[in-house]
C-alpha atoms as a PDB file:
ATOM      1  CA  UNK A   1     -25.181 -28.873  22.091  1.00  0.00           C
ATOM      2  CA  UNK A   2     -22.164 -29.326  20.510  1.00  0.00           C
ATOM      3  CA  UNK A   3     -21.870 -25.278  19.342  1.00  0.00           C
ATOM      4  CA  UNK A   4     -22.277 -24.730  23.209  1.00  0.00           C
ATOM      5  CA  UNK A   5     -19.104 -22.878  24.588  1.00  0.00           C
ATOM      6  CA  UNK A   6     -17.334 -24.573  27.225  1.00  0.00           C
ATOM      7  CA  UNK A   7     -17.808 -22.336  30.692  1.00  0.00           C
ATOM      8  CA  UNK A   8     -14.248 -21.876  32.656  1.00  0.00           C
ATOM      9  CA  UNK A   9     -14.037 -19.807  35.864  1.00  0.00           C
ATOM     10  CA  UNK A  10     -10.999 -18.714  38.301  1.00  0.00           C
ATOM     11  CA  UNK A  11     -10.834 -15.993  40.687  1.00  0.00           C
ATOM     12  CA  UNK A  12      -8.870 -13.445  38.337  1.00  0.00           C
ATOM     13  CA  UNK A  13      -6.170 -13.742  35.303  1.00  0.00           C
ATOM     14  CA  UNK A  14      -5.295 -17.655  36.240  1.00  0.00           C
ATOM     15  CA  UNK A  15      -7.993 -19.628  35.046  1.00  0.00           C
ATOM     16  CA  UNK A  16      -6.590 -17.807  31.167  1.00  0.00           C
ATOM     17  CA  UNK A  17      -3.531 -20.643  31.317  1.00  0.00           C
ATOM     18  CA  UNK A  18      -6.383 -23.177  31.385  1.00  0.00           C
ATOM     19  CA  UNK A  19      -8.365 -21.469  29.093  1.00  0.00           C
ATOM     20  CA  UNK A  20      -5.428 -20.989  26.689  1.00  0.00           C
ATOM     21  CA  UNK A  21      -4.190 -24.594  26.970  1.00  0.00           C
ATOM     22  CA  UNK A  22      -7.712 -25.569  26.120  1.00  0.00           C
ATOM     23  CA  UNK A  23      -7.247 -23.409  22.579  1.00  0.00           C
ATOM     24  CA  UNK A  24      -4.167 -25.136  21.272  1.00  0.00           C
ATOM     25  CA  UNK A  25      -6.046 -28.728  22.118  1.00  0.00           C
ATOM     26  CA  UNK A  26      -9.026 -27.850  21.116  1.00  0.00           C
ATOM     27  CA  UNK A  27      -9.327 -25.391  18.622  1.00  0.00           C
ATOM     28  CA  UNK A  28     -12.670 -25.523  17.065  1.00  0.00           C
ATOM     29  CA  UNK A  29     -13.908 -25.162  21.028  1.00  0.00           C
ATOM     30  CA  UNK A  30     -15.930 -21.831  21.862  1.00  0.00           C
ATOM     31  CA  UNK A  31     -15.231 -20.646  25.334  1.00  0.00           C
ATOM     32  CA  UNK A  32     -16.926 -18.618  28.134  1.00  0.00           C
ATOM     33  CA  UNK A  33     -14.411 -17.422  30.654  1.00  0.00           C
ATOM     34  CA  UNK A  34     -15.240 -15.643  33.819  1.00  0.00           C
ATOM     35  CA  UNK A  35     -12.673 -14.155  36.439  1.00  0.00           C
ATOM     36  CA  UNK A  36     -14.179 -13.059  39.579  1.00  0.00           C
ATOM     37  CA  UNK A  37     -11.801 -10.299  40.250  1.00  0.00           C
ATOM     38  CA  UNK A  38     -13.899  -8.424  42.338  1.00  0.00           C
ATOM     39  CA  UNK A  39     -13.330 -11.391  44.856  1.00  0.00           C
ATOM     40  CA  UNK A  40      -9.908 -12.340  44.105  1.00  0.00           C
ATOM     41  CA  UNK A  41      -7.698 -13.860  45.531  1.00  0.00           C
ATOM     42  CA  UNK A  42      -9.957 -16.948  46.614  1.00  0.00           C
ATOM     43  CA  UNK A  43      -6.899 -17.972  48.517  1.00  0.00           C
ATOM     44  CA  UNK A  44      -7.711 -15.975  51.439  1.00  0.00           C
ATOM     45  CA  UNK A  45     -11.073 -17.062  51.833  1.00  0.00           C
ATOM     46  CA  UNK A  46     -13.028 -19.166  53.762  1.00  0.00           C
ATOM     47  CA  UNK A  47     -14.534 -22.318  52.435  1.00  0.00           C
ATOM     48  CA  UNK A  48     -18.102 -21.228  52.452  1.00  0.00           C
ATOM     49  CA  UNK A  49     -17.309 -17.713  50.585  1.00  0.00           C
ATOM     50  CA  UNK A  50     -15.859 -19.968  47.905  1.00  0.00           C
ATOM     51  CA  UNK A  51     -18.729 -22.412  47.258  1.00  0.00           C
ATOM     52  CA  UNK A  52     -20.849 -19.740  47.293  1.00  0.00           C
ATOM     53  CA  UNK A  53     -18.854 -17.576  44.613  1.00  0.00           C
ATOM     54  CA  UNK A  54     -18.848 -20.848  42.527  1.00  0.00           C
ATOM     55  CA  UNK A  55     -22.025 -21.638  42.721  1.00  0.00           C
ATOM     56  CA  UNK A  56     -23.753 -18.408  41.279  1.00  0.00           C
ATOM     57  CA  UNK A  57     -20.595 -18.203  38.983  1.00  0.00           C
ATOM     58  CA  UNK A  58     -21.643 -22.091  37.562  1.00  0.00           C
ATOM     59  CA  UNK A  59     -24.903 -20.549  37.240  1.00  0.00           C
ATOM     60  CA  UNK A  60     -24.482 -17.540  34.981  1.00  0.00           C
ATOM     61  CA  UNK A  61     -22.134 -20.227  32.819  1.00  0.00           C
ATOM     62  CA  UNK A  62     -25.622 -22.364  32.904  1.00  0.00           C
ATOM     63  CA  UNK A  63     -27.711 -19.231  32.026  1.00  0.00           C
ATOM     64  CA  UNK A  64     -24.977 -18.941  29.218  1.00  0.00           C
ATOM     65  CA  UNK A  65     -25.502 -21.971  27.542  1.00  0.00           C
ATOM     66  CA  UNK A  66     -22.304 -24.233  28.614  1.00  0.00           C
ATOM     67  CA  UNK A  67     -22.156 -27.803  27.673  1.00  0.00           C
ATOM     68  CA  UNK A  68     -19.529 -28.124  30.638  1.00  0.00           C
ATOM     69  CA  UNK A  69     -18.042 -26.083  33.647  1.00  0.00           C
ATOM     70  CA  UNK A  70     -14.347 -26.401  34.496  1.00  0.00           C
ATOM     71  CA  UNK A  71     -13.715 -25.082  37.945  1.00  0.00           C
ATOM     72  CA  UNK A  72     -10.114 -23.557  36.725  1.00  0.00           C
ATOM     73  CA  UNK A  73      -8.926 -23.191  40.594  1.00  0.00           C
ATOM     74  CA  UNK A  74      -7.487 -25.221  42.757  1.00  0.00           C
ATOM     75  CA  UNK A  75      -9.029 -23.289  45.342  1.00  0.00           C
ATOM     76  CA  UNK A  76     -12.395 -23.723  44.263  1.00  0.00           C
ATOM     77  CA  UNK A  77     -11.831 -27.311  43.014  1.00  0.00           C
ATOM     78  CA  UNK A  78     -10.706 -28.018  46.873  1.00  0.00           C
ATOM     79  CA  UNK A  79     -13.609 -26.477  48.344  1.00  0.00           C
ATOM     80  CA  UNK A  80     -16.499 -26.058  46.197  1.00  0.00           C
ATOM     81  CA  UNK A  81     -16.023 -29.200  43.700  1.00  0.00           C
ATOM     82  CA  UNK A  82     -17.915 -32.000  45.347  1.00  0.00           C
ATOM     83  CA  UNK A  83     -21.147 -29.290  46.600  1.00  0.00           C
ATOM     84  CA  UNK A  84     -21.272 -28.155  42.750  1.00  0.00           C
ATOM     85  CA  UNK A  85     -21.650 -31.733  41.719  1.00  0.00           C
ATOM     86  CA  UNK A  86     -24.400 -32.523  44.106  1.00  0.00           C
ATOM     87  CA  UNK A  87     -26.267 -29.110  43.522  1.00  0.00           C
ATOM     88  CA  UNK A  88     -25.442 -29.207  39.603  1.00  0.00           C
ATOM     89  CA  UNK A  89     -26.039 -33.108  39.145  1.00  0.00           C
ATOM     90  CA  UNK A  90     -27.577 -33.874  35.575  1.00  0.00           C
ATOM     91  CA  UNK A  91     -27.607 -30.212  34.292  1.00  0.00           C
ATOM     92  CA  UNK A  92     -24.256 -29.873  33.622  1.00  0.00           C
ATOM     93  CA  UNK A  93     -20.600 -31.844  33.153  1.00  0.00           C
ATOM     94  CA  UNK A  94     -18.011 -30.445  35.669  1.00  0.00           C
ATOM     95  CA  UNK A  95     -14.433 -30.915  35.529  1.00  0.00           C
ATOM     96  CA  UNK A  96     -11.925 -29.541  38.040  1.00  0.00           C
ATOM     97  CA  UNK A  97      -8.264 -28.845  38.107  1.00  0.00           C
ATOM     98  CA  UNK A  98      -7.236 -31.404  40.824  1.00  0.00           C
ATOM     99  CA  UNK A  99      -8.092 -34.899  39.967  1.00  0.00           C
ATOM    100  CA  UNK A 100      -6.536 -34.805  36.565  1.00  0.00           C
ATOM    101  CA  UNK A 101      -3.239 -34.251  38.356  1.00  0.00           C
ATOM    102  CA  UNK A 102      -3.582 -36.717  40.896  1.00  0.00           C
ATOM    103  CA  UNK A 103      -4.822 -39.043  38.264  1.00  0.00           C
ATOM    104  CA  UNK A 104      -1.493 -38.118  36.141  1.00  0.00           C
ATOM    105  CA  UNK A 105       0.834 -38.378  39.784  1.00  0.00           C
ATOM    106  CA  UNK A 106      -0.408 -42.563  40.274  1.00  0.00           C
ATOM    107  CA  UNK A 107       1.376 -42.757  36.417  1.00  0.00           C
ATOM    108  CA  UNK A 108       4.817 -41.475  37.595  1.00  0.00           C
ATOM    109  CA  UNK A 109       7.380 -43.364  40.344  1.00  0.00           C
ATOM    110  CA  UNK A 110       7.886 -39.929  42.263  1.00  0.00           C
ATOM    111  CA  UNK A 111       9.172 -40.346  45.770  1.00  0.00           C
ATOM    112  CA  UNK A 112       9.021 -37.178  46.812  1.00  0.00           C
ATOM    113  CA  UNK A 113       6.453 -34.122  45.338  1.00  0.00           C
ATOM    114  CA  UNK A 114       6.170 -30.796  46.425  1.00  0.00           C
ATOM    115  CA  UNK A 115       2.806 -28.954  46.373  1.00  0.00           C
ATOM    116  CA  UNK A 116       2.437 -24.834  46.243  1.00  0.00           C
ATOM    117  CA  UNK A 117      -0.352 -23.155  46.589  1.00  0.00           C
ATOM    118  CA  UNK A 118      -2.716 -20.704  48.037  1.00  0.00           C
ATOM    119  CA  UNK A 119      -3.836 -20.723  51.622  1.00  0.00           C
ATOM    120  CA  UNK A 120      -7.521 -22.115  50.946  1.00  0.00           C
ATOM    121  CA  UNK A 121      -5.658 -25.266  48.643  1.00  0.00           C
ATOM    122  CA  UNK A 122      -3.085 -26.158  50.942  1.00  0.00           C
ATOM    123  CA  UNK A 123      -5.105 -25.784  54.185  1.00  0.00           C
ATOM    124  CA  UNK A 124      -7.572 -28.141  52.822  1.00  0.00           C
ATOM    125  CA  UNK A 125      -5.051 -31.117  52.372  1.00  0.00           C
ATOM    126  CA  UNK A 126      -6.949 -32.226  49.314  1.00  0.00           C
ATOM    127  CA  UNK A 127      -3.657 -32.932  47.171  1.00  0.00           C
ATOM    128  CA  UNK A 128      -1.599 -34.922  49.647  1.00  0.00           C
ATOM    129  CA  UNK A 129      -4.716 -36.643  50.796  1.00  0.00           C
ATOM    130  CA  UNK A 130      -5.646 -37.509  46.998  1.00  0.00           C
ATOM    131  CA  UNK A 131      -2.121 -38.503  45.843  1.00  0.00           C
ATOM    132  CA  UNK A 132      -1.573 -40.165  49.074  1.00  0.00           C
ATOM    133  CA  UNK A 133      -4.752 -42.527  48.774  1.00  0.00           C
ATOM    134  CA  UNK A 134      -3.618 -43.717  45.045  1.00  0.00           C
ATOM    135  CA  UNK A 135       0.512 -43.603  45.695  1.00  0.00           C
ATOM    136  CA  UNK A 136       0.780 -44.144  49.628  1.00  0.00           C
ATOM    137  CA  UNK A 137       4.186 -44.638  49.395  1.00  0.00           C
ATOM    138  CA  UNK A 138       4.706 -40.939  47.830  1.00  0.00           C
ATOM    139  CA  UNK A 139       5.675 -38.041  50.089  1.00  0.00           C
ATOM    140  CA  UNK A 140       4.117 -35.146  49.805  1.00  0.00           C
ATOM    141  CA  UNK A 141       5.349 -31.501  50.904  1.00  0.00           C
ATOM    142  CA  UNK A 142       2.728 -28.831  50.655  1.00  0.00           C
ATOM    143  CA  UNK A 143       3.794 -25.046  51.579  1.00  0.00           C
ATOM    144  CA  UNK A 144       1.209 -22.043  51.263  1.00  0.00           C
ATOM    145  CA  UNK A 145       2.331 -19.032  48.897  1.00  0.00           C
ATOM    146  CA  UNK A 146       0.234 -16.581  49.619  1.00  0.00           C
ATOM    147  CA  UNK A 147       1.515 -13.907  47.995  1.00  0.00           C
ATOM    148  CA  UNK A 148       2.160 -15.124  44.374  1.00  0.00           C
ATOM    149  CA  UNK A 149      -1.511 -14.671  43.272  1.00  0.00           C
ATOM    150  CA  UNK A 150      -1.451 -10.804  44.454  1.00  0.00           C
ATOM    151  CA  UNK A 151       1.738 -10.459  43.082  1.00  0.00           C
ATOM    152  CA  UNK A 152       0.860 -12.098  39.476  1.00  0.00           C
ATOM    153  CA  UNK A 153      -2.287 -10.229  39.602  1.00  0.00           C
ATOM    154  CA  UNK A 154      -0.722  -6.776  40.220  1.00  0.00           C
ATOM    155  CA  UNK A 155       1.483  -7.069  37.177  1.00  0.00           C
ATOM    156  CA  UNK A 156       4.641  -7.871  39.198  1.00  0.00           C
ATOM    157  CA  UNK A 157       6.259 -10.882  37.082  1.00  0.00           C
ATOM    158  CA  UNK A 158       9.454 -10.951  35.306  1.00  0.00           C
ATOM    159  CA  UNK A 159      11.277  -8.458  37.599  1.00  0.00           C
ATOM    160  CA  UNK A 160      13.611  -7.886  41.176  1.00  0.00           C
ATOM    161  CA  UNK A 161      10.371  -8.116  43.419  1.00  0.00           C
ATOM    162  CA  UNK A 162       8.797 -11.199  42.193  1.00  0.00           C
ATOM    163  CA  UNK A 163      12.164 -13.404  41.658  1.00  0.00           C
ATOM    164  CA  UNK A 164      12.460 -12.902  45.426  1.00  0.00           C
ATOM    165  CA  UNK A 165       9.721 -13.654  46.630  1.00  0.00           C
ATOM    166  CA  UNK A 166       9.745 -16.903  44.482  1.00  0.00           C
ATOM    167  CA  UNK A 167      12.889 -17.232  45.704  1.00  0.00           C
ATOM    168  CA  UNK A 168      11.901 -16.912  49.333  1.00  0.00           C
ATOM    169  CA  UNK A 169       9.118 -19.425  48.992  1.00  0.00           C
ATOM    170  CA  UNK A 170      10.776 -22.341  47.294  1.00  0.00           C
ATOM    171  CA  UNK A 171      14.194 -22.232  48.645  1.00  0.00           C
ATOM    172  CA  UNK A 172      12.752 -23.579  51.814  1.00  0.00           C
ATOM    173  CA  UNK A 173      14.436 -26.396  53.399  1.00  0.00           C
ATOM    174  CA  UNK A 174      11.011 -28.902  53.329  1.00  0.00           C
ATOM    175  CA  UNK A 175      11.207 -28.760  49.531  1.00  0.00           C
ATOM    176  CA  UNK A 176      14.567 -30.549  49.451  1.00  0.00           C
ATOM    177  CA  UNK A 177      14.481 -33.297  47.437  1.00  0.00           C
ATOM    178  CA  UNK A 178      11.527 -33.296  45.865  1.00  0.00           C
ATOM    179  CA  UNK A 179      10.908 -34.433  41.777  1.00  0.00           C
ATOM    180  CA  UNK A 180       8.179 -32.827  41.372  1.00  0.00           C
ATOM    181  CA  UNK A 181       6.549 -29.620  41.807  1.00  0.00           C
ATOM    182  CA  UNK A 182       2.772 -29.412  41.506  1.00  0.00           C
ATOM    183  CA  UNK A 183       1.391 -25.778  40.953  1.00  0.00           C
ATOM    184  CA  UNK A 184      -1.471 -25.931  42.947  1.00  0.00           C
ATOM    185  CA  UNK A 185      -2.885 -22.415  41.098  1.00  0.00           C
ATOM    186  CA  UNK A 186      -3.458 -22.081  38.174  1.00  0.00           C
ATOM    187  CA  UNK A 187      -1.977 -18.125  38.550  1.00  0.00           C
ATOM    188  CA  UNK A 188       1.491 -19.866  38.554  1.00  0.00           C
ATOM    189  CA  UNK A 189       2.217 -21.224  35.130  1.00  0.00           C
ATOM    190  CA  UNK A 190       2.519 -17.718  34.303  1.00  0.00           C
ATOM    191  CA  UNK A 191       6.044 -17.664  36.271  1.00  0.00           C
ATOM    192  CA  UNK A 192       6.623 -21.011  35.682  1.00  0.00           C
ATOM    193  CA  UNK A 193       9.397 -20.745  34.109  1.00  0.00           C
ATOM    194  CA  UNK A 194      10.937 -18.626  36.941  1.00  0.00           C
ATOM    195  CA  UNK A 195       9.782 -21.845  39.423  1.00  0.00           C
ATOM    196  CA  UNK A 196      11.601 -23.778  37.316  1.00  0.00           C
ATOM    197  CA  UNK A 197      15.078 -21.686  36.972  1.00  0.00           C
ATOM    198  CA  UNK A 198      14.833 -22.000  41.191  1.00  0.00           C
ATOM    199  CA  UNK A 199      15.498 -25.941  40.742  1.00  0.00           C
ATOM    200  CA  UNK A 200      17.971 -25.493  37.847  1.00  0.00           C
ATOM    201  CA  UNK A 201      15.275 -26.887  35.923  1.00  0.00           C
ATOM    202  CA  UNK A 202      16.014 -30.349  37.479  1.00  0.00           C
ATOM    203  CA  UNK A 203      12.426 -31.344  38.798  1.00  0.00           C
ATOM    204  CA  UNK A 204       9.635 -31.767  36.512  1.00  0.00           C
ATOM    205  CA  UNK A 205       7.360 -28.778  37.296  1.00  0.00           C
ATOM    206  CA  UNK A 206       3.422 -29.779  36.661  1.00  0.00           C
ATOM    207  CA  UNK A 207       0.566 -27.366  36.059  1.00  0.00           C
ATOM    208  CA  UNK A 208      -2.508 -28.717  35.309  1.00  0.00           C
ATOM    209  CA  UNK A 209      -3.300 -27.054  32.080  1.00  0.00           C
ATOM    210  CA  UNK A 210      -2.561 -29.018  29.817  1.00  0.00           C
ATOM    211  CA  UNK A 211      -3.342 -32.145  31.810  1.00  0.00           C
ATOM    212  CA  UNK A 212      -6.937 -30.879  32.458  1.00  0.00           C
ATOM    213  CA  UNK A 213      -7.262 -30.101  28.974  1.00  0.00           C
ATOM    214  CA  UNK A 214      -6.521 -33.637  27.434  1.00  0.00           C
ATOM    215  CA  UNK A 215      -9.288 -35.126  30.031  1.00  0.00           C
ATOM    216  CA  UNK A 216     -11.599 -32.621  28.817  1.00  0.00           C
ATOM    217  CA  UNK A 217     -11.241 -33.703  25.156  1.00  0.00           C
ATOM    218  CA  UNK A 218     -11.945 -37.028  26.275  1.00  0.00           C
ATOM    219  CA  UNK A 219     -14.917 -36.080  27.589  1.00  0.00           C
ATOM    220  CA  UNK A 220     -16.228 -33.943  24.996  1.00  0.00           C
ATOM    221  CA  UNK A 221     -15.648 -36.524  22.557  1.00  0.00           C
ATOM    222  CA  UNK A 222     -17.033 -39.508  24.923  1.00  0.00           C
ATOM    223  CA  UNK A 223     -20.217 -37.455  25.566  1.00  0.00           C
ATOM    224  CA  UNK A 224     -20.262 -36.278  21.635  1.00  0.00           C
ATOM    225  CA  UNK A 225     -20.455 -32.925  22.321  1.00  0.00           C
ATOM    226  CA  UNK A 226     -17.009 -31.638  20.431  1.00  0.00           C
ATOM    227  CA  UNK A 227     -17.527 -29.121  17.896  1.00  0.00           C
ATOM    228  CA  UNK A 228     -17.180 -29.334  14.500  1.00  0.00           C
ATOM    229  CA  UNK A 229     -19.571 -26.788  13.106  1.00  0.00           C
ATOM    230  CA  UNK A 230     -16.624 -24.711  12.568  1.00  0.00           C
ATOM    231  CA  UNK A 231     -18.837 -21.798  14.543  1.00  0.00           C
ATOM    232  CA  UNK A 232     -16.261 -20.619  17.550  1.00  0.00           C
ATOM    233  CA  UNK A 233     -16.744 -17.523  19.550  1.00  0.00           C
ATOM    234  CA  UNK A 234     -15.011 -16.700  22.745  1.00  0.00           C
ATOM    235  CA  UNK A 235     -16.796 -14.744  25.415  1.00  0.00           C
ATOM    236  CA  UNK A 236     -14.703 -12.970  28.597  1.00  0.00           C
ATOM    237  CA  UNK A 237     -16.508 -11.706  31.437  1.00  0.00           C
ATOM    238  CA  UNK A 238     -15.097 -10.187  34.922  1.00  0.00           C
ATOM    239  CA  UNK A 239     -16.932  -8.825  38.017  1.00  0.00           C
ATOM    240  CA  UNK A 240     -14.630  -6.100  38.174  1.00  0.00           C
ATOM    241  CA  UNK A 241     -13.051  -4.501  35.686  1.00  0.00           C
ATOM    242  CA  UNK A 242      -8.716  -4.484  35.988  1.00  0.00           C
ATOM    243  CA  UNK A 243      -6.497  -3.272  33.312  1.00  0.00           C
ATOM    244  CA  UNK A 244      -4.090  -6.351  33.962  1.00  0.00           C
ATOM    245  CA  UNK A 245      -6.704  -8.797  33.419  1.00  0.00           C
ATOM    246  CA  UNK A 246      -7.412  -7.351  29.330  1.00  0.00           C
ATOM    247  CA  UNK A 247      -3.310  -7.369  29.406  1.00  0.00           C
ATOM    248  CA  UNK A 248      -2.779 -10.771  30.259  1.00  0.00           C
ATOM    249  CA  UNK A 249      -6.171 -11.985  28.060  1.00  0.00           C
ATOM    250  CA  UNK A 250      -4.454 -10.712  25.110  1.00  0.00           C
ATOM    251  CA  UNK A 251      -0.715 -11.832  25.787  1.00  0.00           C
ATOM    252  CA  UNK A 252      -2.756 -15.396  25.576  1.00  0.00           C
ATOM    253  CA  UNK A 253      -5.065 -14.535  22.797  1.00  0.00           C
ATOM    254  CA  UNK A 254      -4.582 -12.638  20.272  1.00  0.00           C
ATOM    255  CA  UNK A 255      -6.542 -10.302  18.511  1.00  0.00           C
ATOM    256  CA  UNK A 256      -9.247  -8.737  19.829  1.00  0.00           C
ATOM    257  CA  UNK A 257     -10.812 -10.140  22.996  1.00  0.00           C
ATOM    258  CA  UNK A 258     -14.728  -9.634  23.655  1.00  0.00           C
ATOM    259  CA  UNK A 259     -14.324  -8.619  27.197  1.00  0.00           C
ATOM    260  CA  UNK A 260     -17.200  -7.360  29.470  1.00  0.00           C
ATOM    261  CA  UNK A 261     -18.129  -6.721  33.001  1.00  0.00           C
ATOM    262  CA  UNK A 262     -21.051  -9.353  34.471  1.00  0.00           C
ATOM    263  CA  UNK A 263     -21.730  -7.694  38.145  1.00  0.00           C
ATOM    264  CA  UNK A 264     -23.694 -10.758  39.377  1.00  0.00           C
ATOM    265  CA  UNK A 265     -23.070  -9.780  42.919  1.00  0.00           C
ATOM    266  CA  UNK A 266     -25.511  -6.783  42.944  1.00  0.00           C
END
């Protein structure tokens, strides 16, 4: 069990912030990734798509011998997180990208806490209802941002076009005020630092990478199932091949990256 890879999924290149906070944590961890670009962005839609998508996805990640699934989308960890438990109850350990943050929020005295993120995760109201149930005293701003994803997924970070439409999103008025800034996808760490230069780096901005990552250690090591054979191999798998996604995978890891199409749709 404990030379089992740990199975990640997202929709496309995001879940890889998750996947590479996970590698600086926990090193001697083998990983199974799988972006479901052929579906991306999971954003756009509906509730049902998304369990659906997550549910055959936790299954190949079963058929591929994970000791745990991390749902590494806010998307899917708003709407498909509590089905996968029920349907996936004593064959697997799940972890999702919400709760840790939430869980992390009731440590900190914010007053006010913006949340971004795509239409699916802010429709759903899972973070303000969450954050709101363990800090009731907390306000919480959510605004959609639809088009980061598509924009972070087409390669257009770093440049004119996506500093405005960063811009555009988070100068708007509701955010005023706020101390924190949850990114509510895990696309956006990649131009986190851009989110960031928008508040004069004044708020604390929070992805849940890392966060997510320290809670899986814990339960790794609370379920003994960390690795210390010393045996690590990484496996990347997408529905749909994209030339960004291999980019990206090897801006994060380097060397050579095993990547291969898994058309589990057909």
């Amino acid at each position: 069990m404990k030379e089992q890879p740990i199975g990640i999924f997202d929709s496309g290149v995001g879940g890889l912030t998750v996947a590479h906070a996970i590698k600086q944590i926990l090193p001697g961890e083998s990983l199974i990734y799988f972006g479901d670009t052929a579906h991306l962005p999971y954003g756009d839609k509906s509730a049902e798509s998304i369990r659906y998508y997550s549910q055959r996805i936790t299954e190949f990640l079963l058929e591929h011998n994970s000791k745990v699934v991390l749902i590494a989308c806010n998307s899917a960890s708003a709407s498909a997180f509590d089905s996968l438990k029920k349907e996936f109850e004593g064959k697997t350990i799940l972890i999702d990208v919400i709760n840790p943050v939430v869980n992390y929020l009731s440590t900190r005295n914010f007053n006010k806490i913006g949340v971004i993120g795509t239409k699916r995760t802010i429709s759903s109201g899972t973070y303000e209802q969450k954050i709101k149930q363990k800090s009731p005293l907390t306000t919480v701003i959510s605004l959609a941002t639809p088009l980061l994803v598509p924009m972070i997924e087409e390669g257009f970070i770093f440049d004119d076009i996506s500093n405005a439409i960063i811009r555009t999103y988070l100068t708007n008025e509701s955010l005023s005020g706020i101390q924190a800034l949850i990114l509510g996808c895990t696309h956006y760490p990649i131009i986190k630092n851009q989110i960031s230069k928008i508040f004069n780096f004044n708020i604390e901005v929070i992805d849940s990478a890392r966060i997510v990552s320290m809670i899986l250690r814990e339960v790794l090591d609370k379920n003994n199932l960390l690795n210390d054979t010393g045996n690590v191999k990484d496996q990347f798998f997408i529905s749909d091949y994209t030339t960004y996604f291999e980019k990206i995978a090897r801006m994060f890891f380097e060397g050579e990256i095993n990547l291969k199409k898994a058309d589990i749709w057909s």
